[in-house]
N, C-alpha and C. Protein backbone atom coordinates (compact mmCIF):
# COMPACT_ATOMS: atom_id res chain seq x y z
N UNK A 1 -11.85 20.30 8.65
CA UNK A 1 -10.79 19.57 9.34
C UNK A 1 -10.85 18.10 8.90
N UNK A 2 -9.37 17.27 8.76
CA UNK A 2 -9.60 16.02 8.20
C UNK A 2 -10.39 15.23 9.93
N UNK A 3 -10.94 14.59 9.35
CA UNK A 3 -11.52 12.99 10.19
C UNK A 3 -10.66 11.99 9.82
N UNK A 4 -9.61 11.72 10.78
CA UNK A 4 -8.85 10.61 10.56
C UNK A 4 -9.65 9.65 11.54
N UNK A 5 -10.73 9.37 12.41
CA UNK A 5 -11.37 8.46 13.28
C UNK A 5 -12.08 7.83 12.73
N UNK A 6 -12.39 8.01 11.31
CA UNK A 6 -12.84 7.25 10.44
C UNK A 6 -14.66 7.39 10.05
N UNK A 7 -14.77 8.72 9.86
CA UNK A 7 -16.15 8.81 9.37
C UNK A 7 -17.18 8.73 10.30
N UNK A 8 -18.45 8.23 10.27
CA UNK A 8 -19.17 8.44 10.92
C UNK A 8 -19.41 6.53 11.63
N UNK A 9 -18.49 5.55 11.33
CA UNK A 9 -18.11 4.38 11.97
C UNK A 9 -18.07 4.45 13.38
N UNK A 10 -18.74 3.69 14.30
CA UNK A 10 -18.58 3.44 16.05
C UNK A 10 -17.25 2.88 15.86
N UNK A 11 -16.99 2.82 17.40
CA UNK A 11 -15.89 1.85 17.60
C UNK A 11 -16.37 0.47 17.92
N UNK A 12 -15.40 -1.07 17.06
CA UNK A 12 -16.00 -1.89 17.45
C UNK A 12 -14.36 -2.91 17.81
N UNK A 13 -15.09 -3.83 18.33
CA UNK A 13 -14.06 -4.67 18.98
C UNK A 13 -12.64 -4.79 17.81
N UNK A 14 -12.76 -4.50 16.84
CA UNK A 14 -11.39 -4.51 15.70
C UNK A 14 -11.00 -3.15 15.51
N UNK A 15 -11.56 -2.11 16.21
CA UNK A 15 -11.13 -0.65 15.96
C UNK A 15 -9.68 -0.59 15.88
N UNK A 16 -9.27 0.11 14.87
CA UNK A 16 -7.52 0.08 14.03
C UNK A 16 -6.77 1.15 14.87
N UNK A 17 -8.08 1.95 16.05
CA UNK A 17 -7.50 3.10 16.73
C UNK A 17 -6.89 2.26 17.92
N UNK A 18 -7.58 1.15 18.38
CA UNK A 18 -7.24 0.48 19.79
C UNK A 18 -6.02 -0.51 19.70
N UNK A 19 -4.30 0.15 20.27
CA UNK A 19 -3.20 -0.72 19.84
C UNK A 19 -2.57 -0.39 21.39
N UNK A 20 -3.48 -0.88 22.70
CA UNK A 20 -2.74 -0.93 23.68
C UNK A 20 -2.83 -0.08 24.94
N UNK A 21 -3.61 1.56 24.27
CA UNK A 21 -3.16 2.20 25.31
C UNK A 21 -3.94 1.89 26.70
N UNK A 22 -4.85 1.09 27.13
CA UNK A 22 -5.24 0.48 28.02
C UNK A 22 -4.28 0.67 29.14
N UNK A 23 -2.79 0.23 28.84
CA UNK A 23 -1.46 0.44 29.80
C UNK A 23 -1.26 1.46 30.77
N UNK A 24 -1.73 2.85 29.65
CA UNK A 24 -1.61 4.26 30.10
C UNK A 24 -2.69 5.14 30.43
N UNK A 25 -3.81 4.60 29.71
CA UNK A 25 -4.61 5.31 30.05
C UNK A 25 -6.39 4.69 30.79
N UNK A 26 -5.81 3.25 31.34
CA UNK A 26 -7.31 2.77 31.74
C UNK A 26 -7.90 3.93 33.14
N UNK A 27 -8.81 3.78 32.75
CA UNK A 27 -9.60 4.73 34.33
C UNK A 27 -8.57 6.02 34.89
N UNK A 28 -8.22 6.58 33.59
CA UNK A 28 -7.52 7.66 34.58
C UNK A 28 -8.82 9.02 34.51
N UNK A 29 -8.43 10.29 35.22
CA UNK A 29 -8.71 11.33 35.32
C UNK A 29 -8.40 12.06 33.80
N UNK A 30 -9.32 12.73 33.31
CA UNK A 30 -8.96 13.81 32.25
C UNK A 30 -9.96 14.80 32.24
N UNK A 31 -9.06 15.87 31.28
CA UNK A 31 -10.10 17.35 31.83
C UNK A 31 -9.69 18.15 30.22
N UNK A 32 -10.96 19.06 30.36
CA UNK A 32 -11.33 18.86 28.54
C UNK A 32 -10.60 20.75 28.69
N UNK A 33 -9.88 20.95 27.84
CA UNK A 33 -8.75 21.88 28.01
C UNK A 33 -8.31 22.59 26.25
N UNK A 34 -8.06 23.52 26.22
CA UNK A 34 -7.29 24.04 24.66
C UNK A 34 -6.24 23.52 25.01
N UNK A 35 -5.99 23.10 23.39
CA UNK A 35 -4.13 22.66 24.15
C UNK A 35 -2.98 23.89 24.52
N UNK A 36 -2.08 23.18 25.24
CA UNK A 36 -1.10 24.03 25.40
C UNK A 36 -0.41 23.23 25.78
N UNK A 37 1.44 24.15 25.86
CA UNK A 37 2.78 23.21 25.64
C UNK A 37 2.65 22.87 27.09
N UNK A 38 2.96 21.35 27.18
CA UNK A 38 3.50 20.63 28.45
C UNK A 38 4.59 21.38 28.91
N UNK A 39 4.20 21.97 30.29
CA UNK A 39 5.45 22.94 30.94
C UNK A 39 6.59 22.08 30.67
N UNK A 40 6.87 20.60 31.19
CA UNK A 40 7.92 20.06 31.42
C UNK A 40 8.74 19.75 29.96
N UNK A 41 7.89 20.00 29.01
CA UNK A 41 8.73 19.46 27.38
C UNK A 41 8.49 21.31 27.12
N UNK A 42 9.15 21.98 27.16
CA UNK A 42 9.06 23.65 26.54
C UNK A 42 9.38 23.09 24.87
N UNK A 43 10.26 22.20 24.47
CA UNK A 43 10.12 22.74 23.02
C UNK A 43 9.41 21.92 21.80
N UNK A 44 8.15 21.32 22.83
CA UNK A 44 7.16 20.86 21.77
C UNK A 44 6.32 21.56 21.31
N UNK A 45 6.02 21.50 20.21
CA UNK A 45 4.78 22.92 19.89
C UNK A 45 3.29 21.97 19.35
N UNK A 46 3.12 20.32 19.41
CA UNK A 46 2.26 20.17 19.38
C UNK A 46 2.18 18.44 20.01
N UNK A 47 1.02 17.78 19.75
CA UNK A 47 1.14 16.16 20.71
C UNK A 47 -0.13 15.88 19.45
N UNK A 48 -0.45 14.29 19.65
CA UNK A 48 -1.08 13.98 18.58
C UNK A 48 -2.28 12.83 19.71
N UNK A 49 -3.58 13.25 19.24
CA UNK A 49 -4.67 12.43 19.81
C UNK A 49 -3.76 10.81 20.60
N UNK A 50 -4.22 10.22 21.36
CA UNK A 50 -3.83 8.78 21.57
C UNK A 50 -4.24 7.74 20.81
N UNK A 51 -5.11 8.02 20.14
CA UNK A 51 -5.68 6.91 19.15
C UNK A 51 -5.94 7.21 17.84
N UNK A 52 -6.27 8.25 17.40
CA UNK A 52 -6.46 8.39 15.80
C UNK A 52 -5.40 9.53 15.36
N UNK A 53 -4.74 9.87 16.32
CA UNK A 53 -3.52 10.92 15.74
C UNK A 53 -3.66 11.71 15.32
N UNK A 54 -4.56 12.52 15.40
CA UNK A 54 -4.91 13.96 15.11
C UNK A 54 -4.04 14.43 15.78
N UNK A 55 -3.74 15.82 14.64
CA UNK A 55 -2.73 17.05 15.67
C UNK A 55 -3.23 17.89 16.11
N UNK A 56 -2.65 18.24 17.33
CA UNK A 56 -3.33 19.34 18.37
C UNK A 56 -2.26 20.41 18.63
N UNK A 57 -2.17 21.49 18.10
CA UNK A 57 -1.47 22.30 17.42
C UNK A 57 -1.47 23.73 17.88
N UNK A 58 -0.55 24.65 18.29
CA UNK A 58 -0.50 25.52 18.84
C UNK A 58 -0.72 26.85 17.73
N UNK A 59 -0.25 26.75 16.84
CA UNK A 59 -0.12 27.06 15.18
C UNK A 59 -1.83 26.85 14.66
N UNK A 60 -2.19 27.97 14.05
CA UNK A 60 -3.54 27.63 13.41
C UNK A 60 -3.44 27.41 12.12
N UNK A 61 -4.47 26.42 11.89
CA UNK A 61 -4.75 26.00 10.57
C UNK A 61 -6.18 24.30 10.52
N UNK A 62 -6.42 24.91 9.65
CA UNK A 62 -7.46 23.26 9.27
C UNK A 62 -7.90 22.61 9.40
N UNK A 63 -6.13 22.15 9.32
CA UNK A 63 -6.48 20.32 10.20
C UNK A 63 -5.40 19.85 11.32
N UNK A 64 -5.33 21.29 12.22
CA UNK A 64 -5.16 20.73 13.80
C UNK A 64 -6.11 21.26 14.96
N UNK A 65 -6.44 20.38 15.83
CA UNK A 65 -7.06 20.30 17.15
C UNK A 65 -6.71 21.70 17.79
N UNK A 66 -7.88 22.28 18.08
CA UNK A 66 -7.13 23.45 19.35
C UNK A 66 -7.36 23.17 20.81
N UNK A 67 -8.30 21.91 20.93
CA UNK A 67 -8.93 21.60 22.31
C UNK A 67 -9.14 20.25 22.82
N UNK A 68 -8.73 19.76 23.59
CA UNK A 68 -9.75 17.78 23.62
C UNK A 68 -9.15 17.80 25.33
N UNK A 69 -9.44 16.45 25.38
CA UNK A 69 -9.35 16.22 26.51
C UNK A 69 -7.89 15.49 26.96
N UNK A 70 -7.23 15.75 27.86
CA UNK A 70 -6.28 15.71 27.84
C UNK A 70 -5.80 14.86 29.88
N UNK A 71 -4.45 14.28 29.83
CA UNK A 71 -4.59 13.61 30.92
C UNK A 71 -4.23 15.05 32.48
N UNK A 72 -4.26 14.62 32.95
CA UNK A 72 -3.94 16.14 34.11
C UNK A 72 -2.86 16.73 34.15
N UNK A 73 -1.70 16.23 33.75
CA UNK A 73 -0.25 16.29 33.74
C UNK A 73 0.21 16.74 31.81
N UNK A 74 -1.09 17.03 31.19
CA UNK A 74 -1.00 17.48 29.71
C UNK A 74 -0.20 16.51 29.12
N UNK A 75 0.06 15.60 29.46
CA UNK A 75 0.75 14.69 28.67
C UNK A 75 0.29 13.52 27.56
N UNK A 76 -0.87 13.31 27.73
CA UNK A 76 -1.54 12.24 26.87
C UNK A 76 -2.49 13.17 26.74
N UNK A 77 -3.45 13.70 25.03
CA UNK A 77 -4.27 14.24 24.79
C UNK A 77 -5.17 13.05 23.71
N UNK A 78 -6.57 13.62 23.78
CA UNK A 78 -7.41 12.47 23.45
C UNK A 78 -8.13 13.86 22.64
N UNK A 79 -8.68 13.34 21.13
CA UNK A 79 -9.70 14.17 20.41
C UNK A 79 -10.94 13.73 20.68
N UNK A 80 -12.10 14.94 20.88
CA UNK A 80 -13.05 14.83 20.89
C UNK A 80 -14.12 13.88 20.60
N UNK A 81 -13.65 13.22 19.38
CA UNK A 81 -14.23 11.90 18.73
C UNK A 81 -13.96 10.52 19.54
N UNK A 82 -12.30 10.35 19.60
CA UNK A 82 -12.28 9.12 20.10
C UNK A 82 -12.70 9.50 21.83
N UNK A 83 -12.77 10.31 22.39
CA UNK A 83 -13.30 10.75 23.67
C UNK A 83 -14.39 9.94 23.57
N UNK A 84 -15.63 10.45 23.21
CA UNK A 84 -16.79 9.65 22.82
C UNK A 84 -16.75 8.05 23.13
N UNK A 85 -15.70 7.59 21.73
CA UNK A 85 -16.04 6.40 20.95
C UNK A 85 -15.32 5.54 22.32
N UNK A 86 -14.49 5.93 23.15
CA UNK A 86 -13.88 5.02 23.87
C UNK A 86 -13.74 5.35 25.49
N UNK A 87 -14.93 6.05 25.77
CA UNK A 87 -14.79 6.48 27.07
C UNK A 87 -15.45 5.75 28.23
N UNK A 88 -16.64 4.84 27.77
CA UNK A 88 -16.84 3.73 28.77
C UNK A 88 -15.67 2.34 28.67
N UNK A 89 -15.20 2.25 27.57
CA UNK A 89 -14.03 1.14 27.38
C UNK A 89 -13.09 1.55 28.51
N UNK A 90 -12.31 2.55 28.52
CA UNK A 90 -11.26 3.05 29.59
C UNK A 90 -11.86 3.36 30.79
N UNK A 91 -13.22 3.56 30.99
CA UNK A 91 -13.76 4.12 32.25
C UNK A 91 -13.01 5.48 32.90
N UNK A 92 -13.24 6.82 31.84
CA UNK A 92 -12.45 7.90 32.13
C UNK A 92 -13.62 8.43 33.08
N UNK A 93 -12.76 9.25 34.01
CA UNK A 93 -13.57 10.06 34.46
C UNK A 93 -13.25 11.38 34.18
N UNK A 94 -14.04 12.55 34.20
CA UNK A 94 -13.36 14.16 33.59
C UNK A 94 -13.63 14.92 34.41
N UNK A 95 -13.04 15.75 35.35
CA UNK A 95 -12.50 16.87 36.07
C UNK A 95 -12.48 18.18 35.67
N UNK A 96 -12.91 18.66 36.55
CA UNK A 96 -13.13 20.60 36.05
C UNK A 96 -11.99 21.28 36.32
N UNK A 97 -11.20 21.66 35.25
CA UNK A 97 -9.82 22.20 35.23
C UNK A 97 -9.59 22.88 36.11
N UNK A 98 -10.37 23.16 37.03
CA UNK A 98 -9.65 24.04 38.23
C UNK A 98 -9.19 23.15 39.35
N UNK A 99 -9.98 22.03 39.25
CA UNK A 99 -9.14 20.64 39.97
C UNK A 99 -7.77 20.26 39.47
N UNK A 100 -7.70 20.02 37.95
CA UNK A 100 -6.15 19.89 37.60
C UNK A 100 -5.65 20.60 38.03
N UNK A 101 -5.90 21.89 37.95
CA UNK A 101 -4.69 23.42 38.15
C UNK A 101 -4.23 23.11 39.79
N UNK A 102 -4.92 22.76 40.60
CA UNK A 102 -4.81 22.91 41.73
C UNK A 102 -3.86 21.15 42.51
N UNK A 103 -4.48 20.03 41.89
CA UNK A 103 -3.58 18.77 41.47
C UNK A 103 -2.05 19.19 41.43
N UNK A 104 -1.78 20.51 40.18
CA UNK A 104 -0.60 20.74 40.04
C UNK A 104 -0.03 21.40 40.90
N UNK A 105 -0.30 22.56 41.69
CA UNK A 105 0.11 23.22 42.56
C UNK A 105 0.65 22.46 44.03
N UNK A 106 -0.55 21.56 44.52
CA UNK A 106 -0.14 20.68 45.62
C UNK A 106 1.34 19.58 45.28
């Protein structure tokens, strides 16, 4: 699979991945999930990491994501890597998908 997060590099205060999303995603909830289509968009068939743009892809092949962590509402998905590299920066916290499922139902 390609590494578009850039090799085996930390993240540092000039990281080329960090352009903002602070807005959307400081301290939220996320829960580590295979992807699947956002009920509310039916005719997307894939979404791309928030920071290094990896595709997360319903379709197999290579070089797309089948899994990462994702916001509760499937709408913002994060790859495994930048998960890592930027998860005390945002102060995420991660939830056991049966909490999302149930988030959604209420």
């Amino acid at each position: 699979m390609a590494d578009w997060c850039g090799g085996d590099d930390m993240r540092d205060d000039n990281d080329w991945r960090l352009v903002g999303q602070e807005k959307w995603l400081k301290g939220v909830e996320l829960v580590y999930r295979k992807y699947r289509q956002n009920p509310k968009n039916p005719d997307w068939d894939h979404d791309h990491c928030e920071f290094c743009n990896m595709k997360f892809f319903l379709k197999a092949g290579p070089d797309y994501l089948k899994e990462g962590y994702t916001t509760l509402d499937d709408y913002h998905w994060i790859c495994s890597r930048c998960f890592e590299d930027f998860k005390d920066l945002f102060e995420w916290t991660v939830v056991p998908a049966e909490k999302s499922e149930k988030e959604k139902q209420d």
